[in-house]
PDB file of N, CA and C in Angstrom:
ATOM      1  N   UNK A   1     172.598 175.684 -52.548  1.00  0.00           N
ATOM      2  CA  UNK A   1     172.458 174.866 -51.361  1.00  0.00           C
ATOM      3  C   UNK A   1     173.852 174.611 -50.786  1.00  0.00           C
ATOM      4  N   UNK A   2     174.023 174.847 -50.017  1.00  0.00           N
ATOM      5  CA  UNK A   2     175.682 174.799 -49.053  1.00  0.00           C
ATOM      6  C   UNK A   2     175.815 173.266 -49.103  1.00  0.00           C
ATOM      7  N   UNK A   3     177.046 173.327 -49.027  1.00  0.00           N
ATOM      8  CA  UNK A   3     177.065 171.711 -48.554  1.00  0.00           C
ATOM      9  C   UNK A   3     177.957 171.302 -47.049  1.00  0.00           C
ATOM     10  N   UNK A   4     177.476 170.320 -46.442  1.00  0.00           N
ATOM     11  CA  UNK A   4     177.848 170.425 -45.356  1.00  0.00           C
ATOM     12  C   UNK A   4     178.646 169.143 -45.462  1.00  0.00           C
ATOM     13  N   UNK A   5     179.896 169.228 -43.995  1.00  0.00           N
ATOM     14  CA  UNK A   5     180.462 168.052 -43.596  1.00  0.00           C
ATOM     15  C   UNK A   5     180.120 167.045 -43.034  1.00  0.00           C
ATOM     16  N   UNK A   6     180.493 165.456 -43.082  1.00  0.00           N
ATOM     17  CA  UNK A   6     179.700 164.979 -42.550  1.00  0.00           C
ATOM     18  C   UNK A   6     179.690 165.247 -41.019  1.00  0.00           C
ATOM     19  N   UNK A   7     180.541 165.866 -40.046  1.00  0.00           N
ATOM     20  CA  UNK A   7     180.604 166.303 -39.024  1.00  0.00           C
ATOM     21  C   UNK A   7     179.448 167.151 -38.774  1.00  0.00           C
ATOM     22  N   UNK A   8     179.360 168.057 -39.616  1.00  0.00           N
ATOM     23  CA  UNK A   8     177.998 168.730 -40.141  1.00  0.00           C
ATOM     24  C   UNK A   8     176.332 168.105 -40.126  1.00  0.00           C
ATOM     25  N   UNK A   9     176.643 167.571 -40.875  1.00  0.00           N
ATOM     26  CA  UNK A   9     175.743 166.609 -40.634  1.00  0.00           C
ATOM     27  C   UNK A   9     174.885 165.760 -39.604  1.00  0.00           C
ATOM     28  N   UNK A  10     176.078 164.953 -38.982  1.00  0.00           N
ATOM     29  CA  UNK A  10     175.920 164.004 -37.761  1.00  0.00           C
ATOM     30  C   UNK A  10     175.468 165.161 -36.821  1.00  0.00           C
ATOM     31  N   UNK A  11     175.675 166.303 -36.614  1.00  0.00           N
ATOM     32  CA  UNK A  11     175.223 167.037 -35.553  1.00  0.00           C
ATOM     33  C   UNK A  11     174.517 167.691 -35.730  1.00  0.00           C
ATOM     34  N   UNK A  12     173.997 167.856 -36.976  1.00  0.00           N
ATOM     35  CA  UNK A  12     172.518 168.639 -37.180  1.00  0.00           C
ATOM     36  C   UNK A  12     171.702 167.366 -36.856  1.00  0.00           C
ATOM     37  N   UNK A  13     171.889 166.261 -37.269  1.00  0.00           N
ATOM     38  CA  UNK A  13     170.994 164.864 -37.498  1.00  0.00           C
ATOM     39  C   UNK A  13     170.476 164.660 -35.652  1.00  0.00           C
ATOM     40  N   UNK A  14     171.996 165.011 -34.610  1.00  0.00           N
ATOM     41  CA  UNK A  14     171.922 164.454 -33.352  1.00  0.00           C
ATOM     42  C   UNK A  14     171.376 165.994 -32.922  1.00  0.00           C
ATOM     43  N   UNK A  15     170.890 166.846 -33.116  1.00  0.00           N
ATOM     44  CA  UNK A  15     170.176 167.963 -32.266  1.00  0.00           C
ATOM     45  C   UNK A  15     168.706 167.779 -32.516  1.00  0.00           C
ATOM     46  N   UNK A  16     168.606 167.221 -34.075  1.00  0.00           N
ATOM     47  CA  UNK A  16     167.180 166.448 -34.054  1.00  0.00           C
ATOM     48  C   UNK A  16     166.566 166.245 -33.392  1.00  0.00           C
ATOM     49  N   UNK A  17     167.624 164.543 -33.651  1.00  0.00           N
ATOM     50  CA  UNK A  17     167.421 163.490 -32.605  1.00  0.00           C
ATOM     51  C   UNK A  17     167.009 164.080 -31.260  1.00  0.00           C
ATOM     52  N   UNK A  18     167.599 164.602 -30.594  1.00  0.00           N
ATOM     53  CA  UNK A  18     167.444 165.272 -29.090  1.00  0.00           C
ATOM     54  C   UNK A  18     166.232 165.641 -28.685  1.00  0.00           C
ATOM     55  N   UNK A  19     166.126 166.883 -30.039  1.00  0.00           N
ATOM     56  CA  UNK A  19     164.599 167.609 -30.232  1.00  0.00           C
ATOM     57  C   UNK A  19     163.252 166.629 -29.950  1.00  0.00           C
ATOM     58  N   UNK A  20     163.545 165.618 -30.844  1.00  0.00           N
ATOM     59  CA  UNK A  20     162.163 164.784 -31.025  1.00  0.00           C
ATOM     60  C   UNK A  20     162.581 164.100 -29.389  1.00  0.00           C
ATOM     61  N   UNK A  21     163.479 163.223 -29.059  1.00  0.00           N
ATOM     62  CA  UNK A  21     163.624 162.873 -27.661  1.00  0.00           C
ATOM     63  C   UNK A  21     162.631 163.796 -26.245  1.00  0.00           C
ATOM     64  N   UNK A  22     162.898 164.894 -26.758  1.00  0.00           N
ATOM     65  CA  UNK A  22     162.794 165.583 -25.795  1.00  0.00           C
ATOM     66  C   UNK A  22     161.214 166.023 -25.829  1.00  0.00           C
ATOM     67  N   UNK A  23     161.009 165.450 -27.145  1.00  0.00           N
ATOM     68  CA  UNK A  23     159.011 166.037 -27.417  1.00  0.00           C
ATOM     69  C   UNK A  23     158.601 164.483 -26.633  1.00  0.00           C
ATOM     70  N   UNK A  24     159.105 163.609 -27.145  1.00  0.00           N
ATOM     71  CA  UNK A  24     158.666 162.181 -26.250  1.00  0.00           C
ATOM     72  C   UNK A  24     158.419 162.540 -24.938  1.00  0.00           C
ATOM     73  N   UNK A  25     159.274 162.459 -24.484  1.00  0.00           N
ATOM     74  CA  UNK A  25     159.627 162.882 -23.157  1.00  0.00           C
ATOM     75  C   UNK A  25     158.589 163.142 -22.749  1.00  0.00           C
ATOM     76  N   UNK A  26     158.406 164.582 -22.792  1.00  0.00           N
ATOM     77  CA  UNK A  26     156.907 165.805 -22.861  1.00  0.00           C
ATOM     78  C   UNK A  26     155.804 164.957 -22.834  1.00  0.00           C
ATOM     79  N   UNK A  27     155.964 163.832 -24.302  1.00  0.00           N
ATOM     80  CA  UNK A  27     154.390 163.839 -24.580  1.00  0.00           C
ATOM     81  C   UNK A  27     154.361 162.854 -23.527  1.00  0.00           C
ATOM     82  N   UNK A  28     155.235 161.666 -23.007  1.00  0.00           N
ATOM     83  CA  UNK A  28     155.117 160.324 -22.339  1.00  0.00           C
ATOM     84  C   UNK A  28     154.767 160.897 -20.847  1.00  0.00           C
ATOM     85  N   UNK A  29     155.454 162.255 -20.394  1.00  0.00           N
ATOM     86  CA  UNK A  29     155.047 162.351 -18.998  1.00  0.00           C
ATOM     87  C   UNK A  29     153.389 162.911 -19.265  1.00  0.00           C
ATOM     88  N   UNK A  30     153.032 163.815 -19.951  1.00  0.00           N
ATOM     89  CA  UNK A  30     151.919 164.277 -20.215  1.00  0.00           C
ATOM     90  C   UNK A  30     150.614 163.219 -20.014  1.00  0.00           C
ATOM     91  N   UNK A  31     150.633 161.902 -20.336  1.00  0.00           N
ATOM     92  CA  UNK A  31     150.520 161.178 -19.916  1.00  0.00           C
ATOM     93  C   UNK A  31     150.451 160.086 -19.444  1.00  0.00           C
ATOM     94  N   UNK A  32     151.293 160.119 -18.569  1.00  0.00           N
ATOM     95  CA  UNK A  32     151.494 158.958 -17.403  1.00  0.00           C
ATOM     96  C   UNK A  32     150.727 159.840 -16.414  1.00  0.00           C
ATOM     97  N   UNK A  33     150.699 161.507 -16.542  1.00  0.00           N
ATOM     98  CA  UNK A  33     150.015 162.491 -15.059  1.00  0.00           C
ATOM     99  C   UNK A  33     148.493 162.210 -15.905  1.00  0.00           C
ATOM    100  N   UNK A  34     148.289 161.858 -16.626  1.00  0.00           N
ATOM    101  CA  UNK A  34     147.147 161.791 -16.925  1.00  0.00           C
ATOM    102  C   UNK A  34     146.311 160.362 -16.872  1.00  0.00           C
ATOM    103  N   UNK A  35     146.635 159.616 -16.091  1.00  0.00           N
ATOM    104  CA  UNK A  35     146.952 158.179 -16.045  1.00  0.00           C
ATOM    105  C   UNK A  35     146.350 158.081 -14.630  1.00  0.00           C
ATOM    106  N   UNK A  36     147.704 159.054 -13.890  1.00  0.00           N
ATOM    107  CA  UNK A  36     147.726 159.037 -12.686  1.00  0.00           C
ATOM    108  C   UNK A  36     146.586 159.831 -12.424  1.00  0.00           C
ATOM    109  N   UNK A  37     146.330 160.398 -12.687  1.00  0.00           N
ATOM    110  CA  UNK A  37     144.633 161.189 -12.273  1.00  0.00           C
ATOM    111  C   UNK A  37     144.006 160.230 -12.851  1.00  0.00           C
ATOM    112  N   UNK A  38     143.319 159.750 -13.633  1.00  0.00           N
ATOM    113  CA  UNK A  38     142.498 158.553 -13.668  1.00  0.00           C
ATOM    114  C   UNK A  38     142.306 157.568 -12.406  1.00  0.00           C
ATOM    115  N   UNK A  39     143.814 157.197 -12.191  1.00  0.00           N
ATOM    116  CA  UNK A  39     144.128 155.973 -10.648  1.00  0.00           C
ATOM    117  C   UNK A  39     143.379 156.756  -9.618  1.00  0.00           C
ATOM    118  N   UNK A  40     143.550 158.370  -9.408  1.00  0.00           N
ATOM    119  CA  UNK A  40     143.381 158.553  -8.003  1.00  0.00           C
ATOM    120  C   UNK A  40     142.112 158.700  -7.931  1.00  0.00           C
ATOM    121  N   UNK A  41     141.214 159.071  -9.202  1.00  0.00           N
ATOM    122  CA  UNK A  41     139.801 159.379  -9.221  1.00  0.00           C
ATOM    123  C   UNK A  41     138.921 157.726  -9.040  1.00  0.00           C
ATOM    124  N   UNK A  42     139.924 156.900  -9.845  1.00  0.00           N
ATOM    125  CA  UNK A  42     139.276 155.312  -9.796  1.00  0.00           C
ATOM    126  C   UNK A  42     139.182 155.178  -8.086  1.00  0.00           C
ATOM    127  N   UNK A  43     140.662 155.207  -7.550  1.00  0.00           N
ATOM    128  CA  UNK A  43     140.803 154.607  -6.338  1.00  0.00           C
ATOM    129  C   UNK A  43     139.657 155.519  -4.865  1.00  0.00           C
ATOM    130  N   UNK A  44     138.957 156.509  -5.412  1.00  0.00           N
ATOM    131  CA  UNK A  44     138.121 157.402  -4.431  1.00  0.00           C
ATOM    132  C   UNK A  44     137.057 156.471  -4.400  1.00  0.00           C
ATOM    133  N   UNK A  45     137.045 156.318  -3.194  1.00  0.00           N
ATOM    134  CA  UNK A  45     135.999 155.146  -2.821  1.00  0.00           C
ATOM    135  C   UNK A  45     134.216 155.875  -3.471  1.00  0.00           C
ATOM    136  N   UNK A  46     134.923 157.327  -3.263  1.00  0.00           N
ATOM    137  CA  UNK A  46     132.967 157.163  -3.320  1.00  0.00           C
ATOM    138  C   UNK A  46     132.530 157.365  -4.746  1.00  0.00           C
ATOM    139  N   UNK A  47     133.727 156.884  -5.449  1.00  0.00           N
ATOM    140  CA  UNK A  47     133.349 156.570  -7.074  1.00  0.00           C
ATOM    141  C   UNK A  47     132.648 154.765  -7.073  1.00  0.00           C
ATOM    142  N   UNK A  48     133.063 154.171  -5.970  1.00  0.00           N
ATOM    143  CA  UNK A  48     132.311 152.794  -6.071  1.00  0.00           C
ATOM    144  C   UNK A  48     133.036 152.187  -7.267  1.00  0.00           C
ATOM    145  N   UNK A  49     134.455 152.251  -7.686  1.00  0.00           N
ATOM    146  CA  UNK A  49     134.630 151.894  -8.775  1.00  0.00           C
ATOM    147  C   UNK A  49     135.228 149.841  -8.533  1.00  0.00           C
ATOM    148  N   UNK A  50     135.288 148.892  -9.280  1.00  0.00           N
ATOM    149  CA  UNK A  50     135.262 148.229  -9.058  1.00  0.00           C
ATOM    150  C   UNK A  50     136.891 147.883  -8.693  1.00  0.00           C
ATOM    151  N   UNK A  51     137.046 145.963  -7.767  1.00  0.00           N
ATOM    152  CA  UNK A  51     138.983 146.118  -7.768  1.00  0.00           C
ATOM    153  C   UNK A  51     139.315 145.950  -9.166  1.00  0.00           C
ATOM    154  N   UNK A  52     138.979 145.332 -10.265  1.00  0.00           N
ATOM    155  CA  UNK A  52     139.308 144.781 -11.506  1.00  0.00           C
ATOM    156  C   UNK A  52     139.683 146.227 -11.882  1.00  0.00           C
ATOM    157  N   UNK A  53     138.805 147.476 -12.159  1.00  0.00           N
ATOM    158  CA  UNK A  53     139.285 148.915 -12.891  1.00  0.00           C
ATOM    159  C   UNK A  53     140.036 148.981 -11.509  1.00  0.00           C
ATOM    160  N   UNK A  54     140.394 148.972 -10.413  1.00  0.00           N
ATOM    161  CA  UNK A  54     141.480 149.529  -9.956  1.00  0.00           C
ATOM    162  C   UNK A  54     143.083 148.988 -10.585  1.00  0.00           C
ATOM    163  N   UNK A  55     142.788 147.638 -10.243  1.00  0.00           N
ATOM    164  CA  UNK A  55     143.324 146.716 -10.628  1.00  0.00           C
ATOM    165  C   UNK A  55     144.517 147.064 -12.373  1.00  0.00           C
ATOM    166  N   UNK A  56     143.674 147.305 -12.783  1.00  0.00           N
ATOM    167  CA  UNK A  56     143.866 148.045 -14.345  1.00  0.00           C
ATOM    168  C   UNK A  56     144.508 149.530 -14.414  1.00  0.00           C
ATOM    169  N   UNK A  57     143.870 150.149 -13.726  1.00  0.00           N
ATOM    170  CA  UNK A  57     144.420 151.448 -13.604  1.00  0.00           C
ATOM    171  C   UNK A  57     145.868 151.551 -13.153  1.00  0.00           C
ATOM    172  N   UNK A  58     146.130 150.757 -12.144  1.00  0.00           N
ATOM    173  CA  UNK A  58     147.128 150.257 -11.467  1.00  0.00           C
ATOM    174  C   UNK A  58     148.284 149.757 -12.947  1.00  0.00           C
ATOM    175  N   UNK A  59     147.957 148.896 -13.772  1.00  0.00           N
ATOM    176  CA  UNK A  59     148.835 148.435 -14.514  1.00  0.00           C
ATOM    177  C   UNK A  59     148.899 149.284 -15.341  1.00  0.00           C
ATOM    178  N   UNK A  60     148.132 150.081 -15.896  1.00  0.00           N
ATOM    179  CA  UNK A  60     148.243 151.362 -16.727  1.00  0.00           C
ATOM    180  C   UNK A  60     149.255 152.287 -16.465  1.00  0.00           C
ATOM    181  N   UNK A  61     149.542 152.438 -15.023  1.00  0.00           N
ATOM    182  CA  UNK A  61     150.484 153.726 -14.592  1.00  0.00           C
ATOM    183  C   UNK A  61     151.684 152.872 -14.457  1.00  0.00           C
ATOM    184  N   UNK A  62     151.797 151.410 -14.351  1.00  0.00           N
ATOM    185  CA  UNK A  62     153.121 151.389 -14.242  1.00  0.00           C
ATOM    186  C   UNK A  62     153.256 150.950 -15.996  1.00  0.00           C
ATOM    187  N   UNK A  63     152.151 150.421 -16.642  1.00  0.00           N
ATOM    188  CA  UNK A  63     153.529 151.070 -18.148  1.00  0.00           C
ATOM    189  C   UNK A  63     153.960 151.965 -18.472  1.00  0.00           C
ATOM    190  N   UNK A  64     152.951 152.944 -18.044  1.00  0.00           N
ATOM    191  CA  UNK A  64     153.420 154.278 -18.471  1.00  0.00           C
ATOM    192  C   UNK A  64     154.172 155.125 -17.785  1.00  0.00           C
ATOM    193  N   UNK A  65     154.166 154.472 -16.825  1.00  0.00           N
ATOM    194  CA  UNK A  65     156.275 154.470 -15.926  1.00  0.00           C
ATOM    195  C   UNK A  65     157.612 154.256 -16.445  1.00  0.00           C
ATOM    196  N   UNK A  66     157.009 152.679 -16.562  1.00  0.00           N
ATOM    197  CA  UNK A  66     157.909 151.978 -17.508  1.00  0.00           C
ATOM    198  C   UNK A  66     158.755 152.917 -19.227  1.00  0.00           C
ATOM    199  N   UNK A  67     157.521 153.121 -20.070  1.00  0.00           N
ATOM    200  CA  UNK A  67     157.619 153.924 -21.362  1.00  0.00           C
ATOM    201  C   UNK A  67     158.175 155.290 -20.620  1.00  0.00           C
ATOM    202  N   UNK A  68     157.797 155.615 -20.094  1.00  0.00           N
ATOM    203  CA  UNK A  68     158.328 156.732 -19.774  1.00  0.00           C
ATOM    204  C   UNK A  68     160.276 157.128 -19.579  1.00  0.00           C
ATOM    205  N   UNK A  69     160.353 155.537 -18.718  1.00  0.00           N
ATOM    206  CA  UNK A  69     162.226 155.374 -18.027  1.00  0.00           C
ATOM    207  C   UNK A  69     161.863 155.572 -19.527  1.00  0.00           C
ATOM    208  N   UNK A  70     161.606 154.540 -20.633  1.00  0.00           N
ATOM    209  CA  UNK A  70     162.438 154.082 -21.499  1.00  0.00           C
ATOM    210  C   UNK A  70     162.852 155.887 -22.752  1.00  0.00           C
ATOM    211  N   UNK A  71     161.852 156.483 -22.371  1.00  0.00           N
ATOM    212  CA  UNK A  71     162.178 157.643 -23.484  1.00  0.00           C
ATOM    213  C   UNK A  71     163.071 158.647 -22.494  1.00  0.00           C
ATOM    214  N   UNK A  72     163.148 158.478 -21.256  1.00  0.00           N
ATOM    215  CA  UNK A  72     164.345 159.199 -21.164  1.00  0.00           C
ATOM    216  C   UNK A  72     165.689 158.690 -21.057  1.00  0.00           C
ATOM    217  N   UNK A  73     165.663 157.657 -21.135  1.00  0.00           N
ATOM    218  CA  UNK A  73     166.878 156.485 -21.625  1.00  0.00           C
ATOM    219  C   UNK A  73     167.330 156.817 -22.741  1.00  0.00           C
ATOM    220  N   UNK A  74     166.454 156.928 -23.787  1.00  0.00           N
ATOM    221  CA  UNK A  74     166.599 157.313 -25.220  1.00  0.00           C
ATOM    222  C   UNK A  74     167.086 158.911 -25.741  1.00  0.00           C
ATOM    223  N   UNK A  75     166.842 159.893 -24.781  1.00  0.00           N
ATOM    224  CA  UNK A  75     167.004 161.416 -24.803  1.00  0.00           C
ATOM    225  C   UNK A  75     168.271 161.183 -24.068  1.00  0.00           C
ATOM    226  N   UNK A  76     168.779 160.379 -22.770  1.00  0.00           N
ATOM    227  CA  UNK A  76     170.337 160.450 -22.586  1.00  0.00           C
ATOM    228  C   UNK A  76     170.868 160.174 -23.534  1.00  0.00           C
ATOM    229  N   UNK A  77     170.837 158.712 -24.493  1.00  0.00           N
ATOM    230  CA  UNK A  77     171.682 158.361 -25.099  1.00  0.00           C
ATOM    231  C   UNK A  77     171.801 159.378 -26.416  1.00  0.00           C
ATOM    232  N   UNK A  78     170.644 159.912 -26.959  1.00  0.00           N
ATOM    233  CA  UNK A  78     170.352 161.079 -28.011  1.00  0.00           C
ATOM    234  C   UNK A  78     172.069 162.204 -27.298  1.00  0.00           C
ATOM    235  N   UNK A  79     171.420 162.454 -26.112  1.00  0.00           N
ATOM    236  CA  UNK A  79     172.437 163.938 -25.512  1.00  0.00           C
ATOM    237  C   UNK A  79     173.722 163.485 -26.073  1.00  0.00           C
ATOM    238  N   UNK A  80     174.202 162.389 -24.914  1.00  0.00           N
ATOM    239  CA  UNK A  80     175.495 161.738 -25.591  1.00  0.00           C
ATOM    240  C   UNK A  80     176.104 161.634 -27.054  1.00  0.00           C
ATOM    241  N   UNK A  81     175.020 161.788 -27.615  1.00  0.00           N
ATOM    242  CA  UNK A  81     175.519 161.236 -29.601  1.00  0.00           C
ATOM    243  C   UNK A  81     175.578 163.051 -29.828  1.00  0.00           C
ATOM    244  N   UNK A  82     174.846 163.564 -29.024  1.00  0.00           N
ATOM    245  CA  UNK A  82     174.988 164.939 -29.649  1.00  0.00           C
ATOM    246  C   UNK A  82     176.205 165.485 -29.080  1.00  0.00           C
ATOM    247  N   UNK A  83     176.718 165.288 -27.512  1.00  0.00           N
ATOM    248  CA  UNK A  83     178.077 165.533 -27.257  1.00  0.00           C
ATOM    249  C   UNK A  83     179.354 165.453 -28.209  1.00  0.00           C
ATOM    250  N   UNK A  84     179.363 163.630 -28.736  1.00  0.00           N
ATOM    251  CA  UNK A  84     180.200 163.365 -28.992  1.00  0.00           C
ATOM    252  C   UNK A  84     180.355 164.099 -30.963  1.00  0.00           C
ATOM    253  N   UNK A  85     178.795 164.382 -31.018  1.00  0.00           N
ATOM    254  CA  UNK A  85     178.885 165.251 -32.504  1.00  0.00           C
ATOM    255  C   UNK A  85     179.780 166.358 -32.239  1.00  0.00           C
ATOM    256  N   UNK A  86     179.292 166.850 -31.814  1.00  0.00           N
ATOM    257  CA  UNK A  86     179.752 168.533 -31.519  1.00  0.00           C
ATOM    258  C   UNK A  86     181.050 168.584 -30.576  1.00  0.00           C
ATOM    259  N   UNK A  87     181.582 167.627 -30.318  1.00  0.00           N
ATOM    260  CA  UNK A  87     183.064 167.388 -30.310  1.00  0.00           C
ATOM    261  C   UNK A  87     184.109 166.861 -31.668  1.00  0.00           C
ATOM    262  N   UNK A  88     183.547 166.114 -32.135  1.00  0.00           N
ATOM    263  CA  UNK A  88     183.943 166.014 -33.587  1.00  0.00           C
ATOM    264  C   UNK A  88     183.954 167.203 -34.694  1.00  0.00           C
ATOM    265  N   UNK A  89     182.878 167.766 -34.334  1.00  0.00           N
ATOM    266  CA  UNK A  89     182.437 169.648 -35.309  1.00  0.00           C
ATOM    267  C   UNK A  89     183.532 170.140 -34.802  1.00  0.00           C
ATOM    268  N   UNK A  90     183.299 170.354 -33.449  1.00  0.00           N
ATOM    269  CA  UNK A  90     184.438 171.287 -33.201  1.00  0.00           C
ATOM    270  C   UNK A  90     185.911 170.897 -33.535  1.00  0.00           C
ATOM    271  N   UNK A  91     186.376 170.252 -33.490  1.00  0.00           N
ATOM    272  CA  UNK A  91     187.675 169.468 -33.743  1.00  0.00           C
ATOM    273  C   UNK A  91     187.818 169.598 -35.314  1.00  0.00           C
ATOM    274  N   UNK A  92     187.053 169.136 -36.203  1.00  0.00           N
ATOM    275  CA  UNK A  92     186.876 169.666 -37.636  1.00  0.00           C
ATOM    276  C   UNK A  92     187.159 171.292 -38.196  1.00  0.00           C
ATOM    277  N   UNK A  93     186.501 171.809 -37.818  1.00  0.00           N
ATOM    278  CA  UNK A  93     186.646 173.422 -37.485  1.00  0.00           C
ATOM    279  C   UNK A  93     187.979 173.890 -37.294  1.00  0.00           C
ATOM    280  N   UNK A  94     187.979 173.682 -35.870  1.00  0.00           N
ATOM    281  CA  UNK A  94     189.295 174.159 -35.477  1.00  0.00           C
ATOM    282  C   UNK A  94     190.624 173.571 -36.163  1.00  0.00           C
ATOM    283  N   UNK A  95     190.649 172.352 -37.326  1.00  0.00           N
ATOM    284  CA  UNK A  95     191.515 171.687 -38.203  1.00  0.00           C
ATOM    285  C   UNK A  95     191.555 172.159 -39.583  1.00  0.00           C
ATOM    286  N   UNK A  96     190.062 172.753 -39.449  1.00  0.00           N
ATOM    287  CA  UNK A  96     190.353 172.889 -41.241  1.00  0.00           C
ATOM    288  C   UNK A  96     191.049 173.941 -41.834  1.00  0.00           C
ATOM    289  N   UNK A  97     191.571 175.105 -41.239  1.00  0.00           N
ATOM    290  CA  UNK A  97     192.541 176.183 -42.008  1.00  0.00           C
ATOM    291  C   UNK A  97     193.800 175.375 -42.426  1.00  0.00           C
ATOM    292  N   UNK A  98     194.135 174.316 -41.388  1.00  0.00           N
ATOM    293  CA  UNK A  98     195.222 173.950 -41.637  1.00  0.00           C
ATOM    294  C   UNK A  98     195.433 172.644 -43.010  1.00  0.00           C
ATOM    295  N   UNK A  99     194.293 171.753 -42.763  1.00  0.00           N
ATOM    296  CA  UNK A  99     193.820 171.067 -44.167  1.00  0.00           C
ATOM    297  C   UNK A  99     194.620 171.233 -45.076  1.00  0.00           C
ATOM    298  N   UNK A 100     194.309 172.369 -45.864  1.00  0.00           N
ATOM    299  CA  UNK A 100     194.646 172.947 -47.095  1.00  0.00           C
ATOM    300  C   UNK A 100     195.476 173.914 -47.299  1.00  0.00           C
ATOM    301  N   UNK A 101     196.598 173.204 -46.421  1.00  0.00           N
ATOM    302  CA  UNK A 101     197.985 174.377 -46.431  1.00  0.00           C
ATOM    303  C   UNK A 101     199.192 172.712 -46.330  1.00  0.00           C
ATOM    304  N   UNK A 102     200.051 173.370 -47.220  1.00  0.00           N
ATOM    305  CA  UNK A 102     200.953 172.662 -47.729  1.00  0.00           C
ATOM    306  C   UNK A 102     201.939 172.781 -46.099  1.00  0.00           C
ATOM    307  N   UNK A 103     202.735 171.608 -45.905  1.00  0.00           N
ATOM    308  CA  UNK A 103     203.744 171.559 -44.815  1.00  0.00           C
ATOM    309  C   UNK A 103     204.345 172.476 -44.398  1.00  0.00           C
ATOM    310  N   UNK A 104     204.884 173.440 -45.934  1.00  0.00           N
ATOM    311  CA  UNK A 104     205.529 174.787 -45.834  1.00  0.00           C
ATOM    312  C   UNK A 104     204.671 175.665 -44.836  1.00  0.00           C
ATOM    313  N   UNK A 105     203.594 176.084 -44.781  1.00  0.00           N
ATOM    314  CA  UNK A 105     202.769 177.433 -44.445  1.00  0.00           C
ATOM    315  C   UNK A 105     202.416 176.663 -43.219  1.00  0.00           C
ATOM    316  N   UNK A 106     202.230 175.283 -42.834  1.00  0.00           N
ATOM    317  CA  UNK A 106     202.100 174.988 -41.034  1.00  0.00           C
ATOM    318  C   UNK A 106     203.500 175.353 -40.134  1.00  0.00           C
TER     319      UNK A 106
END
């Protein structure tokens, strides 16, 4: 089993992170459009549907507005942690030949 750095690490952990962000995402718009077709079928008059289910339908789409900002709030801040990983990797990387060389050989 290799072993990794924690630089290593933190940026396998933050591409995850991203991954699953980004299935949220997916699943939260998936439905809120599925929400929103409910509203427009409620709001067709010649469904006769009542104001209370409009009423409802109505508050339904804006949580799932709401949940929605909030998971792509959560997939920016994910991106960001994965930036600042894979700036740290890289910086690690590009340091470590030198690591393990005595003052002489830099």
């Amino acid at each position: 089993m290799p072993s990794y750095s924690s630089a290593e690490r933190d940026y396998n952990d933050a591409r995850t992170r991203v991954s699953n962000c980004r299935a949220e995402v997916d699943r939260r718009s998936q439905d809120l459009q599925g929400k929103q077709a409910y509203l427009a079928e409620v709001k067709d008059p010649r469904n006769g549907r009542s104001s209370k289910t409009i009423k409802n339908a109505e508050i339904s789409v804006k949580k799932r507005i709401d949940i929605l900002s909030d998971a792509k709030n959560e997939l920016e801040d994910a991106m960001r942690r994965e930036n600042s990983a894979q700036s740290r990797l890289r910086s690690e990387q590009w340091l470590s030949p030198w690591r393990n060389c005595s003052k002489d050989q830099r």
